[in-house]
C-alpha atoms as a PDB file:
ATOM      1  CA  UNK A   1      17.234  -9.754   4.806  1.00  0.00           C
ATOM      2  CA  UNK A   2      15.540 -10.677   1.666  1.00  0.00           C
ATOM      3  CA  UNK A   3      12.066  -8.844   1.111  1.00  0.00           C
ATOM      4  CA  UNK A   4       9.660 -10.258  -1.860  1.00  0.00           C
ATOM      5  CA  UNK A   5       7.744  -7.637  -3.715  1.00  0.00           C
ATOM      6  CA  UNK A   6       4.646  -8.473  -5.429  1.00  0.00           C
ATOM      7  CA  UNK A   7       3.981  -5.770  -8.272  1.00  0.00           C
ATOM      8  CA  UNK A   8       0.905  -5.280 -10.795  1.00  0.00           C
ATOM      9  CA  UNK A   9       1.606  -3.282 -12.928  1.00  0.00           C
ATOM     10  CA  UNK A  10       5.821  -2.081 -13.526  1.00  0.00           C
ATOM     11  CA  UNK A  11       5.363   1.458 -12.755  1.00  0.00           C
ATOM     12  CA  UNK A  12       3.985   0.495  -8.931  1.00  0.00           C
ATOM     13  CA  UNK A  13       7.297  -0.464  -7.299  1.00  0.00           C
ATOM     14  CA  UNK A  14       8.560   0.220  -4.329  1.00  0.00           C
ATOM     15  CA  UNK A  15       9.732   3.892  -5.295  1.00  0.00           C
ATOM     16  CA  UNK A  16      11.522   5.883  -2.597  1.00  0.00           C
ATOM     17  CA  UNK A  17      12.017   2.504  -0.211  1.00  0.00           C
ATOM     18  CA  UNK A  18      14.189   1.198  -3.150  1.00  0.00           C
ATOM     19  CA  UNK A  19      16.912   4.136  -2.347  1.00  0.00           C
ATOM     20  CA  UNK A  20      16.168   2.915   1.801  1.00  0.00           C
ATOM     21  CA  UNK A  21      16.317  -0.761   0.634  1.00  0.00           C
ATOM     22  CA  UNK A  22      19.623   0.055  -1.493  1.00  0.00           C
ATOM     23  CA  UNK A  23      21.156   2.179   1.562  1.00  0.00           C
ATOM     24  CA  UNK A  24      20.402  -0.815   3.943  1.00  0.00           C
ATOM     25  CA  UNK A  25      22.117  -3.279   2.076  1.00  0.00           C
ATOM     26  CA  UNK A  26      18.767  -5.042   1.973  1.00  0.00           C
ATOM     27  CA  UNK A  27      17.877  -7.094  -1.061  1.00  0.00           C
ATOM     28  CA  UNK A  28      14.718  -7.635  -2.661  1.00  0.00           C
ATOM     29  CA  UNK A  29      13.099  -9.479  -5.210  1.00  0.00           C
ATOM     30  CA  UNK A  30      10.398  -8.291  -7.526  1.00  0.00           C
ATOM     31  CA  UNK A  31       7.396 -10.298  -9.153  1.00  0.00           C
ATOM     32  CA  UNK A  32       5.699  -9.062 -11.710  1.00  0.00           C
ATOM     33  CA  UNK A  33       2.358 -10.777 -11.085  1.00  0.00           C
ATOM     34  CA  UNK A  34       0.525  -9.400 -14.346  1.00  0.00           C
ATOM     35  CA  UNK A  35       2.798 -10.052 -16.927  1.00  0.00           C
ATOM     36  CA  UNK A  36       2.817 -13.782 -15.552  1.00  0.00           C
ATOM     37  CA  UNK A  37       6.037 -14.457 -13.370  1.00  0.00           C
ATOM     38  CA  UNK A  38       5.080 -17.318 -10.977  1.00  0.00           C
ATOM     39  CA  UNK A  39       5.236 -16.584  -6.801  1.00  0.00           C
ATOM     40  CA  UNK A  40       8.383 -18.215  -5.774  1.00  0.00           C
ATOM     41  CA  UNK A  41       8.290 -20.436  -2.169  1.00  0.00           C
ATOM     42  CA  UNK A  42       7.579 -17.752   0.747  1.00  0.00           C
ATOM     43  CA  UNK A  43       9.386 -19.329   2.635  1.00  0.00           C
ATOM     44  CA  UNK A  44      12.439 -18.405   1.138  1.00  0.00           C
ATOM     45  CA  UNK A  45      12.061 -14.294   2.063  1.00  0.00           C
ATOM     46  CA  UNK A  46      11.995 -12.638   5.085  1.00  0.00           C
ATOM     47  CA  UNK A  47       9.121  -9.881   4.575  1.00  0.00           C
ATOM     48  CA  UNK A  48       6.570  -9.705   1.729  1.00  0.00           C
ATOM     49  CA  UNK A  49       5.397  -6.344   0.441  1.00  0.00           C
ATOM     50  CA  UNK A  50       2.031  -5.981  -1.914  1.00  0.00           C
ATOM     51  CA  UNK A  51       1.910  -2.722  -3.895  1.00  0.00           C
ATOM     52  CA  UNK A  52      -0.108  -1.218  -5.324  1.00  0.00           C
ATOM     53  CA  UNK A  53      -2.471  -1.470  -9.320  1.00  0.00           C
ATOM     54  CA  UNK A  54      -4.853  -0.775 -11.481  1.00  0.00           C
ATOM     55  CA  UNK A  55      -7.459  -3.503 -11.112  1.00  0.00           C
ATOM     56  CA  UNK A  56     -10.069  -4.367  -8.715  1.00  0.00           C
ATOM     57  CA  UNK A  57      -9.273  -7.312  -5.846  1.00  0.00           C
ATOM     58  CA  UNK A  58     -12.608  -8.648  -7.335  1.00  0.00           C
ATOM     59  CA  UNK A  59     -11.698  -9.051 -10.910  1.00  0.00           C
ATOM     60  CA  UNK A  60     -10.452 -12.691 -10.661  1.00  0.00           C
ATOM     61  CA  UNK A  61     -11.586 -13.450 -13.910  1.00  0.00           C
ATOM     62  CA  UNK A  62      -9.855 -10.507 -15.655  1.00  0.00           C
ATOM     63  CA  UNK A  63      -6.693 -11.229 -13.930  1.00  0.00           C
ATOM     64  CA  UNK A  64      -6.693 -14.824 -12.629  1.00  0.00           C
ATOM     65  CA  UNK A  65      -3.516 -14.879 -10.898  1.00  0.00           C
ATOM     66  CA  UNK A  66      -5.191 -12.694  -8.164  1.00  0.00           C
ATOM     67  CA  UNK A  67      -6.928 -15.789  -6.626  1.00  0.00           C
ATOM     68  CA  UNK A  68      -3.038 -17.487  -6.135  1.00  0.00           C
ATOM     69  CA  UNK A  69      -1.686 -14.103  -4.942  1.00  0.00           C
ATOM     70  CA  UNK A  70      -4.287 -13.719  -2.271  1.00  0.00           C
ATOM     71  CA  UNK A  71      -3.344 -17.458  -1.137  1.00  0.00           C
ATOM     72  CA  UNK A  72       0.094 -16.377  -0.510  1.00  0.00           C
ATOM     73  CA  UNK A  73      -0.936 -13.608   1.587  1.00  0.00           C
ATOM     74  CA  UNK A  74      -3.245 -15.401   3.468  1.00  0.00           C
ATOM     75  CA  UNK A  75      -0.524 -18.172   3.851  1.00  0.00           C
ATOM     76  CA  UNK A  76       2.583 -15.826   4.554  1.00  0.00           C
ATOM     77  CA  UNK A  77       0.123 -13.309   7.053  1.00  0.00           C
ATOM     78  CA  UNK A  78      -1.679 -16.620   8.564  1.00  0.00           C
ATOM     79  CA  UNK A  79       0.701 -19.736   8.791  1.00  0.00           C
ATOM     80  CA  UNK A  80       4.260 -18.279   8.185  1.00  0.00           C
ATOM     81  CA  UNK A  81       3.667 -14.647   9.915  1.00  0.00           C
ATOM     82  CA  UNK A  82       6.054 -12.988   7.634  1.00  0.00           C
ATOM     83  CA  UNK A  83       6.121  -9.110   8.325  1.00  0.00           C
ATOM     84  CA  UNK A  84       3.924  -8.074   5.452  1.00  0.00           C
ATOM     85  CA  UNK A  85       3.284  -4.621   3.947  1.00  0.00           C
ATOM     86  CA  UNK A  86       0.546  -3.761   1.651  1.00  0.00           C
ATOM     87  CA  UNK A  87      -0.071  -0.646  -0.581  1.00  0.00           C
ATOM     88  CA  UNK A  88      -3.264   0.516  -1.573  1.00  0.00           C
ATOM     89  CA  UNK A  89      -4.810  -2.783  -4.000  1.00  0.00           C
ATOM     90  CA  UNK A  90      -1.996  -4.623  -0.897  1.00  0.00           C
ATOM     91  CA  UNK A  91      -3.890  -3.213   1.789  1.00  0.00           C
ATOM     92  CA  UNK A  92      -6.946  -4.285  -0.183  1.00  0.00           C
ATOM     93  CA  UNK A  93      -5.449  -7.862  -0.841  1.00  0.00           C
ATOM     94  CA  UNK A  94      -4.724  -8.195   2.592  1.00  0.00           C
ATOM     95  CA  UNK A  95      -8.049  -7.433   3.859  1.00  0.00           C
ATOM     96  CA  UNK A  96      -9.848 -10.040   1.868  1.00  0.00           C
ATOM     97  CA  UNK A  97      -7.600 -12.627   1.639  1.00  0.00           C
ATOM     98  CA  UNK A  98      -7.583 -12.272   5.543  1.00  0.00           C
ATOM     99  CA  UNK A  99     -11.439 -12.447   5.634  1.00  0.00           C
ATOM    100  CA  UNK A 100     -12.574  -9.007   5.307  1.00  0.00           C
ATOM    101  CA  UNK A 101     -14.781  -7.065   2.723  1.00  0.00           C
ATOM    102  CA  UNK A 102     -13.223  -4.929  -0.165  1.00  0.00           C
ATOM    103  CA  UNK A 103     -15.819  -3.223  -2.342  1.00  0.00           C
ATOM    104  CA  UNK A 104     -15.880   0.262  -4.526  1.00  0.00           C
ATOM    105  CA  UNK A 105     -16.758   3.619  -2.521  1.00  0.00           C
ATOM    106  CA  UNK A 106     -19.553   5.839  -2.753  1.00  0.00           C
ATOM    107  CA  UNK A 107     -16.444   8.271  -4.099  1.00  0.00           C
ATOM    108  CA  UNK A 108     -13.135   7.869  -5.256  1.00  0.00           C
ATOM    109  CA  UNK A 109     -10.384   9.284  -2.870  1.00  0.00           C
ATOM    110  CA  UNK A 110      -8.000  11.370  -4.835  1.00  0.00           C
ATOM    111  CA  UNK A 111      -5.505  14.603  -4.221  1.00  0.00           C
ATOM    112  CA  UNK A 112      -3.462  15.375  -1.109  1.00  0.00           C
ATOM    113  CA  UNK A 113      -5.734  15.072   1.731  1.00  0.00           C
ATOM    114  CA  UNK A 114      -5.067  14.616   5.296  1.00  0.00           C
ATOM    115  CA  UNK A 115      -4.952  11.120   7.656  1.00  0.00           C
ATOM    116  CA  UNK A 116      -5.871  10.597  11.233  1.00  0.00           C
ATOM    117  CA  UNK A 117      -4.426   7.716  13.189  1.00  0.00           C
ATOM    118  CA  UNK A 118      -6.835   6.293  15.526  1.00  0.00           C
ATOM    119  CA  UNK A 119      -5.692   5.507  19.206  1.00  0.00           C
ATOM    120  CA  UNK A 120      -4.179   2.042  18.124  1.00  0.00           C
ATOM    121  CA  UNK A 121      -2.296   3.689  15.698  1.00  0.00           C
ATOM    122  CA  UNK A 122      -0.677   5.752  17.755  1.00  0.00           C
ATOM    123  CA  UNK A 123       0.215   2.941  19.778  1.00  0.00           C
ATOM    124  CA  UNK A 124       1.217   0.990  16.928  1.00  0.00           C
ATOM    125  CA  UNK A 125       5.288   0.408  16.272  1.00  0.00           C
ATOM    126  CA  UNK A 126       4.417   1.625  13.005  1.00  0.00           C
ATOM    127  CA  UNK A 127       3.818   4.616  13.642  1.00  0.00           C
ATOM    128  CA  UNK A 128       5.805   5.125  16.354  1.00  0.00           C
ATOM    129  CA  UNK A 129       7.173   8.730  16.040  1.00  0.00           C
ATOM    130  CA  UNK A 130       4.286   9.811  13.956  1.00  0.00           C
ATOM    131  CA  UNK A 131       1.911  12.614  14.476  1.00  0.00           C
ATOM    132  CA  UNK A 132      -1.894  12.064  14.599  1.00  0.00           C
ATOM    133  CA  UNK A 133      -2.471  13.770  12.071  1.00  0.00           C
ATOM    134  CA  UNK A 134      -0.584  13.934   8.526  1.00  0.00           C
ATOM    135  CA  UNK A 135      -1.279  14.626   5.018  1.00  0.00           C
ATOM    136  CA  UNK A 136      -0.583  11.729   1.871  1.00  0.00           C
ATOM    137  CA  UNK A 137      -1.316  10.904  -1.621  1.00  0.00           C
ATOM    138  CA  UNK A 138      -4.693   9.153  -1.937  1.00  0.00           C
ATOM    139  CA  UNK A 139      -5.630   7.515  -5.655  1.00  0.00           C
ATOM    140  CA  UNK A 140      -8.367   4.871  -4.914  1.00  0.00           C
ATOM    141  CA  UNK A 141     -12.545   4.641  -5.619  1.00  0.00           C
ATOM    142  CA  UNK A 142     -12.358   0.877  -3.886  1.00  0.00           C
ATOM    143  CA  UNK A 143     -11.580   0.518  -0.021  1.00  0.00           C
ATOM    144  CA  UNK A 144     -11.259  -2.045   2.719  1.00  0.00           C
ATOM    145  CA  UNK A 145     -14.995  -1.491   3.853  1.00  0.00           C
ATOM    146  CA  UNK A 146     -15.246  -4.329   6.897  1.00  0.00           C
ATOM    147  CA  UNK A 147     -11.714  -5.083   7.882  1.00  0.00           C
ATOM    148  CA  UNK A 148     -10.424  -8.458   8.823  1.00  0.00           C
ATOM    149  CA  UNK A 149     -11.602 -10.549  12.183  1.00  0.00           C
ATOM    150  CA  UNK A 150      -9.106  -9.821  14.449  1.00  0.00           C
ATOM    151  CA  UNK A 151      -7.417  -6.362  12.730  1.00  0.00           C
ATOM    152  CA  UNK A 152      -6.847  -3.026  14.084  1.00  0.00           C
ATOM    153  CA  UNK A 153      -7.468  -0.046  12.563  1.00  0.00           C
ATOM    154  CA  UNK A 154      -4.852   2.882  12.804  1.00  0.00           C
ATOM    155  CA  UNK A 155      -5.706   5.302  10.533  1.00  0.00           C
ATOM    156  CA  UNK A 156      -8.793   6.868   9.177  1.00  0.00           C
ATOM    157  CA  UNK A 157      -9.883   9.850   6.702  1.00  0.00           C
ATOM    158  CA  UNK A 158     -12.998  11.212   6.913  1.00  0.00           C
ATOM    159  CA  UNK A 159     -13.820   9.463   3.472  1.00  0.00           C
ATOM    160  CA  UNK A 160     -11.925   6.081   4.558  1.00  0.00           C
ATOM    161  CA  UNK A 161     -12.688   4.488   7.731  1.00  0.00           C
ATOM    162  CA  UNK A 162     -10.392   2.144   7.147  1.00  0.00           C
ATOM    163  CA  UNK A 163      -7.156   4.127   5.749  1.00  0.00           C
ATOM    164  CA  UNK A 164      -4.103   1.669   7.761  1.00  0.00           C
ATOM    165  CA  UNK A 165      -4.898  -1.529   9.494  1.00  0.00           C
ATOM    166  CA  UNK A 166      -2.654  -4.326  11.300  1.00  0.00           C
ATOM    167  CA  UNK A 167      -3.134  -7.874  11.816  1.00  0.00           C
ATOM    168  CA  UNK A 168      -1.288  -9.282  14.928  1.00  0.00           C
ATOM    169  CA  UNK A 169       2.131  -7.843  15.052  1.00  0.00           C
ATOM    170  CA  UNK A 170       3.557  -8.525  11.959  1.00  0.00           C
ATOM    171  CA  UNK A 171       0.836  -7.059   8.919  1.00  0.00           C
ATOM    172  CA  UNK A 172       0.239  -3.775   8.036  1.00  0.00           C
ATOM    173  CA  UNK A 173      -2.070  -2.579   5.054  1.00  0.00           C
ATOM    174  CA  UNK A 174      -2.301   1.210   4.286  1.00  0.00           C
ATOM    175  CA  UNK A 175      -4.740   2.354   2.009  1.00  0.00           C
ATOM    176  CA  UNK A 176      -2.920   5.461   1.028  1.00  0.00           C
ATOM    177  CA  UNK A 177       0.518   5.644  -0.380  1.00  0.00           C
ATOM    178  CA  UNK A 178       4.003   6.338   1.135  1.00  0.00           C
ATOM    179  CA  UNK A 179       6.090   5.208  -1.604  1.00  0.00           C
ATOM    180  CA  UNK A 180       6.449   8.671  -3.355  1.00  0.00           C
ATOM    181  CA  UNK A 181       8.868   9.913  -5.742  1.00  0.00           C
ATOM    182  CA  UNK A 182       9.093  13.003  -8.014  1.00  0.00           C
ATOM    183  CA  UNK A 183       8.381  10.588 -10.855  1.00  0.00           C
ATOM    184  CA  UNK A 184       5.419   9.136  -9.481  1.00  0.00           C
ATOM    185  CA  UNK A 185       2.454  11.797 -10.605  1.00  0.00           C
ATOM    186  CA  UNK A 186       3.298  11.334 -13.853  1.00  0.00           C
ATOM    187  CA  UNK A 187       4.086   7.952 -14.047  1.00  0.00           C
ATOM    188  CA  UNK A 188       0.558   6.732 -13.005  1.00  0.00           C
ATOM    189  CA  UNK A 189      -1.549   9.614 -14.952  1.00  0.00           C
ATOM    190  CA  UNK A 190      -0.376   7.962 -17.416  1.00  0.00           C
ATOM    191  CA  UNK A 191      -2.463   4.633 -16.679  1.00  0.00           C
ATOM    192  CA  UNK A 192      -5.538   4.818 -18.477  1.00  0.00           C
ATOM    193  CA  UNK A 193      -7.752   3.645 -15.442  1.00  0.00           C
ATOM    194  CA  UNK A 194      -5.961   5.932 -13.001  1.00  0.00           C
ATOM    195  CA  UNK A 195      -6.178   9.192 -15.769  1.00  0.00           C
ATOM    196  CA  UNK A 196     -10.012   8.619 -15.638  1.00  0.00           C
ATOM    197  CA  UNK A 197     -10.510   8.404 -12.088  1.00  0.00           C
ATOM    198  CA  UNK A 198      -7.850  11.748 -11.864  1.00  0.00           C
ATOM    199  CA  UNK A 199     -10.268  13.534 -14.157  1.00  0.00           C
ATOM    200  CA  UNK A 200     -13.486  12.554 -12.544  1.00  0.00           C
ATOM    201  CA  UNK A 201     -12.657  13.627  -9.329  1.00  0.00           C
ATOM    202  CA  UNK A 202     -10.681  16.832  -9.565  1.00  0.00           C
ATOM    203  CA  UNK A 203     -11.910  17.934 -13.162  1.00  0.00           C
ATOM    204  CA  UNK A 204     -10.193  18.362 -16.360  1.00  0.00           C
ATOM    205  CA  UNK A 205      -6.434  19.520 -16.693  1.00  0.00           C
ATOM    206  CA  UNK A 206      -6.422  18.288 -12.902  1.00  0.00           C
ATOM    207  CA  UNK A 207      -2.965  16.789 -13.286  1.00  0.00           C
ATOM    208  CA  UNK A 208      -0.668  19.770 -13.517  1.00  0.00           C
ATOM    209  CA  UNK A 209      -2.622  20.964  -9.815  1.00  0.00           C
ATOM    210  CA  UNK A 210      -2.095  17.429  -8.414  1.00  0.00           C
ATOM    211  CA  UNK A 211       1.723  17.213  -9.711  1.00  0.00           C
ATOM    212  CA  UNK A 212       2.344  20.634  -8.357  1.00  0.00           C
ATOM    213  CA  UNK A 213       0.970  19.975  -5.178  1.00  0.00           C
ATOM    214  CA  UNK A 214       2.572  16.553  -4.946  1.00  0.00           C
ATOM    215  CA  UNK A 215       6.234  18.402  -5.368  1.00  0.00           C
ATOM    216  CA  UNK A 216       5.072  20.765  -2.503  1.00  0.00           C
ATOM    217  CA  UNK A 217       4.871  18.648  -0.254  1.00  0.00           C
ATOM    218  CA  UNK A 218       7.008  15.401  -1.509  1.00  0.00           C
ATOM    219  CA  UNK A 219       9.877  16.111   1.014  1.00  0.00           C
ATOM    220  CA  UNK A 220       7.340  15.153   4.268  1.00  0.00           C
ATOM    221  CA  UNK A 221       6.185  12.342   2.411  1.00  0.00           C
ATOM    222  CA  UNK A 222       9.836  11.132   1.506  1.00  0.00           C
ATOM    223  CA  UNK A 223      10.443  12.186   5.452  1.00  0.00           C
ATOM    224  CA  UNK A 224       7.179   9.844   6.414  1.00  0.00           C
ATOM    225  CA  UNK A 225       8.362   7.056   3.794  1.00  0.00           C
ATOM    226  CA  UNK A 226      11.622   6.521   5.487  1.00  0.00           C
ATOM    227  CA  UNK A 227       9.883   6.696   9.346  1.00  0.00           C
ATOM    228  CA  UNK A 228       7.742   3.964   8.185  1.00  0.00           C
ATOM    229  CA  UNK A 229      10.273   1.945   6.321  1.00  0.00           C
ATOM    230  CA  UNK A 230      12.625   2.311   9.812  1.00  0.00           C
ATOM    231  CA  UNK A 231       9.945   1.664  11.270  1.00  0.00           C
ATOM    232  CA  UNK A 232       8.762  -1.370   9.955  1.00  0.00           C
ATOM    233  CA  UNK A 233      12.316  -3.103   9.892  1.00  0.00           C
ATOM    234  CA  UNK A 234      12.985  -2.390  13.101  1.00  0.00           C
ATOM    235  CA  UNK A 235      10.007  -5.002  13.853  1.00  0.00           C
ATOM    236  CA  UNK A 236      11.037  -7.229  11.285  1.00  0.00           C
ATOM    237  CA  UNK A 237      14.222  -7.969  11.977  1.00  0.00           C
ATOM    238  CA  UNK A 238      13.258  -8.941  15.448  1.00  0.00           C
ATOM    239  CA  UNK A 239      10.707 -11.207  14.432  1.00  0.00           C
END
């Protein structure tokens, strides 16, 4: 397999599915939509996976190249059905290039907080192997607030109605992330827009609490990441 990656900003990669991806013998191909790399001809990959960034699915005239990426998702979800996997802003992506409604929420959803899958989720191949109810890293203050004609919803928080969603049986969004890595706290607190929002929400001198807690509990999410990522192939490769 060949798996396209659509990044935003370098530090949002893949993170722990890159040791999966590397294990698997899988390769994958990175573009950097915000420093300017063009998307290459979908049909030429086998999966596409959106991660995850800094800006707003709404600021098309900030970052342009937003209104081409969310053709290509509509095109490899819609007329190609590539299996598709989108992060946080991905999940986002996918919900309004799809023909859903992405705006800001009353509250930004940060810190280790818990996930419920609904009954589709359970049900889901996704999730298969999953329990109902899980904890994951949530840094977000915009949401997928009317999902896509047509999607299911398989996971919810009680700040997030709309934390995972699928389209058909090939495109998964999930508002909260899986991709974890020791390195990843860090990393993004050290994003200006993602700092702020840290700060806001769980006060000053919040990160050394979040890190902390992030470490605690880092090998369930690696153990979740690599379910999913299973998971996920599984379906793929029998598409």
């Amino acid at each position: 397999m060949h798996i396209l990656v659509f990044q935003h900003i370098a530090i949002e990669h893949p993170g722990i599915f890159r040791d999966f991806l590397r294990e698997d013998g899988v390769r994958w191909t990175a573009v950097e939509l915000d420093a300017g790399e063009p998307i290459p001809e979908l049909s030429g990959y086998d999966a596409l996976w959106v991660m995850g960034g800094p800006m707003d699915t709404w600021q098309e005239a900030a970052h342009p190249w937003l209104i081409p990426e969310k053709a290509a998702i509509r095109r490899a979800v819609a007329e190609l059905n590539l299996p598709f996997l989108g992060v946080c802003l991905g999940h986002q992506l996918l919900g309004e290039a799809l023909g859903g409604k992405v705006g800001p929420m009353a509250e930004a959803e940060i810190g280790i907080l818990d996930i419920e899958l609904t009954e589709d989720g359970i049900a889901d191949p996704l999730f298969a192997g999953a329990p109902g109810l899980s904890k994951c890293l949530q840094w977000h203050g915009a949401a997928v607030l009317e999902p896509p004609p047509g999607a299911r919803v398989l996971a919810r928080s009680p700040a997030c109605a709309v934390q995972a969603m699928a389209l058909g049986a090939h495109a998964w969004g999930l508002q909260y992330h899986v991709e974890l890595t020791p390195a990843t706290v860090p990393e993004w607190a050290c994003v200006p827009e993602y700092a702020q929002a840290l700060e806001a929400s769980l006060g000053q001198n919040a990160l050394d609490r979040f890190e902390a807690e992030a470490a605690q509990n880092m090998a369930a999410f690696n153990r979740d990441a690599r379910r999913l990522y299973e998971n996920f192939m599984a379906v793929a490769r029998d598409l």
